[in-house]
C-alpha atoms as a PDB file:
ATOM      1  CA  UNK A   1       0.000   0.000   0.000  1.00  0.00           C
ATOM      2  CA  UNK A   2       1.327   3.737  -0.373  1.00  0.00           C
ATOM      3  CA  UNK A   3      -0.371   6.885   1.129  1.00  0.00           C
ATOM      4  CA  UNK A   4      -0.252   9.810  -0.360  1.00  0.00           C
ATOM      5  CA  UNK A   5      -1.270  12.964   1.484  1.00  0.00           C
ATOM      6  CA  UNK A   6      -2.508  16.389   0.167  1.00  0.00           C
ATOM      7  CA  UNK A   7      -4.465  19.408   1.401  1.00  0.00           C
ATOM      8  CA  UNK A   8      -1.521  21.256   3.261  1.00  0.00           C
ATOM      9  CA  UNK A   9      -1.279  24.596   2.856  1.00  0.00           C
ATOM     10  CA  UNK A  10      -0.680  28.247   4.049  1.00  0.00           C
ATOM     11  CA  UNK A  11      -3.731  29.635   6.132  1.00  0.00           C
ATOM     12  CA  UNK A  12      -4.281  32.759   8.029  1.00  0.00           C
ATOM     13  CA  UNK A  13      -5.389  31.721  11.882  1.00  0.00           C
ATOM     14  CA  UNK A  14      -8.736  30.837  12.459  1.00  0.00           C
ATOM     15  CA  UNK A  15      -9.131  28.891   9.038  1.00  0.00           C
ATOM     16  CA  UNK A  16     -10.138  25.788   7.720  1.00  0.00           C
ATOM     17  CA  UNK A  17      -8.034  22.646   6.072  1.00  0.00           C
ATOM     18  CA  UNK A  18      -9.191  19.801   4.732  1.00  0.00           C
ATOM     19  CA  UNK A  19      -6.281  17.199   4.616  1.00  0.00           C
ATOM     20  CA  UNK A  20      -6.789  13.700   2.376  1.00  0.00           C
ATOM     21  CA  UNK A  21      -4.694  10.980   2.847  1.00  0.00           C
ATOM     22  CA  UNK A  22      -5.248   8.871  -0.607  1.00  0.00           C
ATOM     23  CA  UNK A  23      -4.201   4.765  -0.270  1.00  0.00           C
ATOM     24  CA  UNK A  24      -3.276   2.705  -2.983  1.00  0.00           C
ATOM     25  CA  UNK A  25      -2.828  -0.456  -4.002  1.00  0.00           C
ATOM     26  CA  UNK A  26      -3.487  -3.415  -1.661  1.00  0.00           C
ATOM     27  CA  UNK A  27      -5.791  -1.910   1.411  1.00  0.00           C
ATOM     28  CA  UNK A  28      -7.422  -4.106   4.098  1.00  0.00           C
ATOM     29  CA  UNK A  29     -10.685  -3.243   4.408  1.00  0.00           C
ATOM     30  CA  UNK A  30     -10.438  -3.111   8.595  1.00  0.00           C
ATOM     31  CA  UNK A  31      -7.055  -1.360   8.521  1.00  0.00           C
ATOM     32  CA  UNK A  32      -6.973   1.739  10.805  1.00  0.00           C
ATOM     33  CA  UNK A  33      -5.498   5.192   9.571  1.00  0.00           C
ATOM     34  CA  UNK A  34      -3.846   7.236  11.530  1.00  0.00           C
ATOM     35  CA  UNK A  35      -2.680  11.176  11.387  1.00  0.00           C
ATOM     36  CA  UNK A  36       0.429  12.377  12.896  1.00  0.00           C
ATOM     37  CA  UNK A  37       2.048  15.561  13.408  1.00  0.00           C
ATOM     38  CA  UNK A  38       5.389  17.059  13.165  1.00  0.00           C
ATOM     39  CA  UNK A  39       7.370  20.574  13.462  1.00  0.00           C
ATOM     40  CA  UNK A  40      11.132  20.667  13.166  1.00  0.00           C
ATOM     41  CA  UNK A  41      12.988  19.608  16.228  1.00  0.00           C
ATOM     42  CA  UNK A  42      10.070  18.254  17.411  1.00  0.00           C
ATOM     43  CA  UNK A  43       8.962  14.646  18.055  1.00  0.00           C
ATOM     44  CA  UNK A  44       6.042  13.117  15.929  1.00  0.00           C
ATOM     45  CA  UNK A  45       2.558  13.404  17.884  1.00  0.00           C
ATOM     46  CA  UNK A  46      -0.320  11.418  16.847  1.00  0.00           C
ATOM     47  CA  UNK A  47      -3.240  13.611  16.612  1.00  0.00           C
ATOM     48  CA  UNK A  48      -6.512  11.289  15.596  1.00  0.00           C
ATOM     49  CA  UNK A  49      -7.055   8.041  13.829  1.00  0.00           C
ATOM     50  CA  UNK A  50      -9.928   5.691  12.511  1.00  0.00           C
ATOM     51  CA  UNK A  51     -10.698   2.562  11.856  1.00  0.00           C
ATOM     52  CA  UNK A  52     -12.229   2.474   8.299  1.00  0.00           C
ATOM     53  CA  UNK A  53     -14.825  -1.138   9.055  1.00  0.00           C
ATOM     54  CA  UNK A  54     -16.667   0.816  11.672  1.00  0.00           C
ATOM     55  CA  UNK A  55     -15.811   4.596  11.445  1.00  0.00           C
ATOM     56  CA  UNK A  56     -14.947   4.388  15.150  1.00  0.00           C
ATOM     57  CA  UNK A  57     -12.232   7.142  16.143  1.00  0.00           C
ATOM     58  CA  UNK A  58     -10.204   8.959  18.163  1.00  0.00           C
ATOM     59  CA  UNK A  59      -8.565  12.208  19.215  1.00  0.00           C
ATOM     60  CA  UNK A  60      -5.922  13.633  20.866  1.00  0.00           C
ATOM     61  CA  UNK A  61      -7.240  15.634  23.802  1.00  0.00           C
ATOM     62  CA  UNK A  62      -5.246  18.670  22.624  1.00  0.00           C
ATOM     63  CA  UNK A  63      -7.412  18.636  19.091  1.00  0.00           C
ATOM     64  CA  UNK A  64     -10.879  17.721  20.464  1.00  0.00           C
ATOM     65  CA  UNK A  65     -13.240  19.935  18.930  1.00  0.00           C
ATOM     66  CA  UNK A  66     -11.101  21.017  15.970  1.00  0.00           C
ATOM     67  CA  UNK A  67     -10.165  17.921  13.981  1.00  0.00           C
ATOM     68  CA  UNK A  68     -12.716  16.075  12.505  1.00  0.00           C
ATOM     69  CA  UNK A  69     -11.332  12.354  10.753  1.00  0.00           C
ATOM     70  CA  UNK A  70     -13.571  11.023   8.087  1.00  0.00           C
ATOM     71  CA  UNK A  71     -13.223   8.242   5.899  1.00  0.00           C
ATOM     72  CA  UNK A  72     -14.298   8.017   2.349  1.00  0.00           C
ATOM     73  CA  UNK A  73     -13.797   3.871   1.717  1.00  0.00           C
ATOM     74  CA  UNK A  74     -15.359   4.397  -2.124  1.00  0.00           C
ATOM     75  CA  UNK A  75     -12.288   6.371  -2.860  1.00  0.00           C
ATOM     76  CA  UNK A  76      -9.804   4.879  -0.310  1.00  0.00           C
ATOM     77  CA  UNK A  77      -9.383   8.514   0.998  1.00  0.00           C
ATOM     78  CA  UNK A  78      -9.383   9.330   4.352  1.00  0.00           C
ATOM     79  CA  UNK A  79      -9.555  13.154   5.577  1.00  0.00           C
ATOM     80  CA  UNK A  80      -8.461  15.095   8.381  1.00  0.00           C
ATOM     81  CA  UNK A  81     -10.777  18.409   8.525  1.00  0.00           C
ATOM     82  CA  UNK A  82      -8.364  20.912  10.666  1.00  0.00           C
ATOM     83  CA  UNK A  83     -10.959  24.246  12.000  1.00  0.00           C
ATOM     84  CA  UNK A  84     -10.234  27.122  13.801  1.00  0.00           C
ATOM     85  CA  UNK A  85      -6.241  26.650  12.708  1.00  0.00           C
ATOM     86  CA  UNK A  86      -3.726  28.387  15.069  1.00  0.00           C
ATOM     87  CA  UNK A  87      -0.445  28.922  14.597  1.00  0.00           C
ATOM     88  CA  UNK A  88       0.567  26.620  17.044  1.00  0.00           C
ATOM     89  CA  UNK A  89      -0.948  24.261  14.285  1.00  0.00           C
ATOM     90  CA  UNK A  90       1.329  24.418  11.754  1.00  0.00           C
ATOM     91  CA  UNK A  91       3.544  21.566  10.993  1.00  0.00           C
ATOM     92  CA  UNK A  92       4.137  18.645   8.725  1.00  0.00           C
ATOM     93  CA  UNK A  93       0.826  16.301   8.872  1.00  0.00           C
ATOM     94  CA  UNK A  94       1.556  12.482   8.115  1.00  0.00           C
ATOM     95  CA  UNK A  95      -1.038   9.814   7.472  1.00  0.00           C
ATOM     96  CA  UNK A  96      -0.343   6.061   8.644  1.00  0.00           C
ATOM     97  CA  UNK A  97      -1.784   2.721   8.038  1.00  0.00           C
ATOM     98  CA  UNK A  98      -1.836  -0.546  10.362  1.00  0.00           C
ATOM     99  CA  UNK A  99      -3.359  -2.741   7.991  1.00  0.00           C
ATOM    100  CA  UNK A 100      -5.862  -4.491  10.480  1.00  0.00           C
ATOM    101  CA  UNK A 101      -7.438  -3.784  13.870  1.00  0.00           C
ATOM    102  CA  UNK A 102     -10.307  -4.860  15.289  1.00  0.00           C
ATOM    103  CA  UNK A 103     -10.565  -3.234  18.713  1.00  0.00           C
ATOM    104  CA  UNK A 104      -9.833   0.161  18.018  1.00  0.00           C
ATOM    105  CA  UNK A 105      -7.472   2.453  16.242  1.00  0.00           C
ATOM    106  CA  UNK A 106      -4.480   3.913  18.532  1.00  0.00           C
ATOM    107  CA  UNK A 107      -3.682   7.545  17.220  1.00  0.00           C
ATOM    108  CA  UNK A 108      -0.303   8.061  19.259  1.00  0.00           C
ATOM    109  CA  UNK A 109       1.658   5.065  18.471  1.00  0.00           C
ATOM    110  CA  UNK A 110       4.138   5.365  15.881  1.00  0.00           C
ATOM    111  CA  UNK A 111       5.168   2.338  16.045  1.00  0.00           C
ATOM    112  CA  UNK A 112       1.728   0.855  15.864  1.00  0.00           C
ATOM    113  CA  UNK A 113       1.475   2.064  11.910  1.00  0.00           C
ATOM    114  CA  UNK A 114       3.264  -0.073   8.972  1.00  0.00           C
ATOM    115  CA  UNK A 115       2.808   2.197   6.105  1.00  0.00           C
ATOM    116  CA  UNK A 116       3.593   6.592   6.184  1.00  0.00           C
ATOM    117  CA  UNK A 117       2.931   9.030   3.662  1.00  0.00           C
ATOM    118  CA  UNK A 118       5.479  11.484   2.868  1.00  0.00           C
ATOM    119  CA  UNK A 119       3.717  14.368   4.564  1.00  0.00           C
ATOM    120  CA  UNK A 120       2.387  17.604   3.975  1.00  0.00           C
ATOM    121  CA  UNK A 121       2.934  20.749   4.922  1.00  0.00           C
ATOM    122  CA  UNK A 122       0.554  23.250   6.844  1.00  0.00           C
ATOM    123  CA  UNK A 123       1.811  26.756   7.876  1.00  0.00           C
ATOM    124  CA  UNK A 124      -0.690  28.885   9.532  1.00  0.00           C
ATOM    125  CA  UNK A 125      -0.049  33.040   9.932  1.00  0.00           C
ATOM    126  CA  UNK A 126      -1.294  34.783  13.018  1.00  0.00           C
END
């Protein structure tokens, strides 16, 4: 499988993104997807994830509100909707893949993913 991601951008504060995180070739259809965050210097945080059989997710406490995951299986696209951006928010956003789970996705686990995108990039002005 490869992920591509897309959506990133430059945003003024208070914004919306929509990320996408497009899979190809072989997919399980009870994989789990997971988005991750990074800013230089920084370690890799795990922000939300899903599990694409049941739609069931999860969220970092810090993004509650704001991120929205969502899951398009049609189009083997799954999106990360980013609201009310801060500054604070911009970084280099990664999708993941673990192709099967079926007790729940784990969104802070790096090491719990198989397959990474090669990021994109989100910068948002104040």
């Amino acid at each position: 499988v490869q992920l591509v991601e897309s959506g990133g951008g430059l945003v003024q504060a208070g914004g919306s993104l929509r990320l996408s995180c497009a899979a190809s070739g072989f997919t399980f259809d009870d994989d789990a997807i997971g988005w991750f965050r990074q800013a230089p210097g920084k370690e890799r945080e795990g922000v939300s994830c899903i599990l694409r059989s049941d739609g069931r997710t999860d969220y970092a406490d810090s993004v509650k509100g704001r991120f929205t995951i969502t899951s398009d299986n049609d189009k083997n696209t799954v999106y990360l909707k980013i609201d009310s951006l801060k500054p604070e928010d911009t970084d280099v956003y990664y999708c993941a893949e673990r192709p099967t789970d079926l007790d729940g996705c784990i969104y802070d686990s790096e090491s719990y993913y198989i397959t990474w995108g090669q990021g994109t990039q989100v910068t948002v002005s104040s």
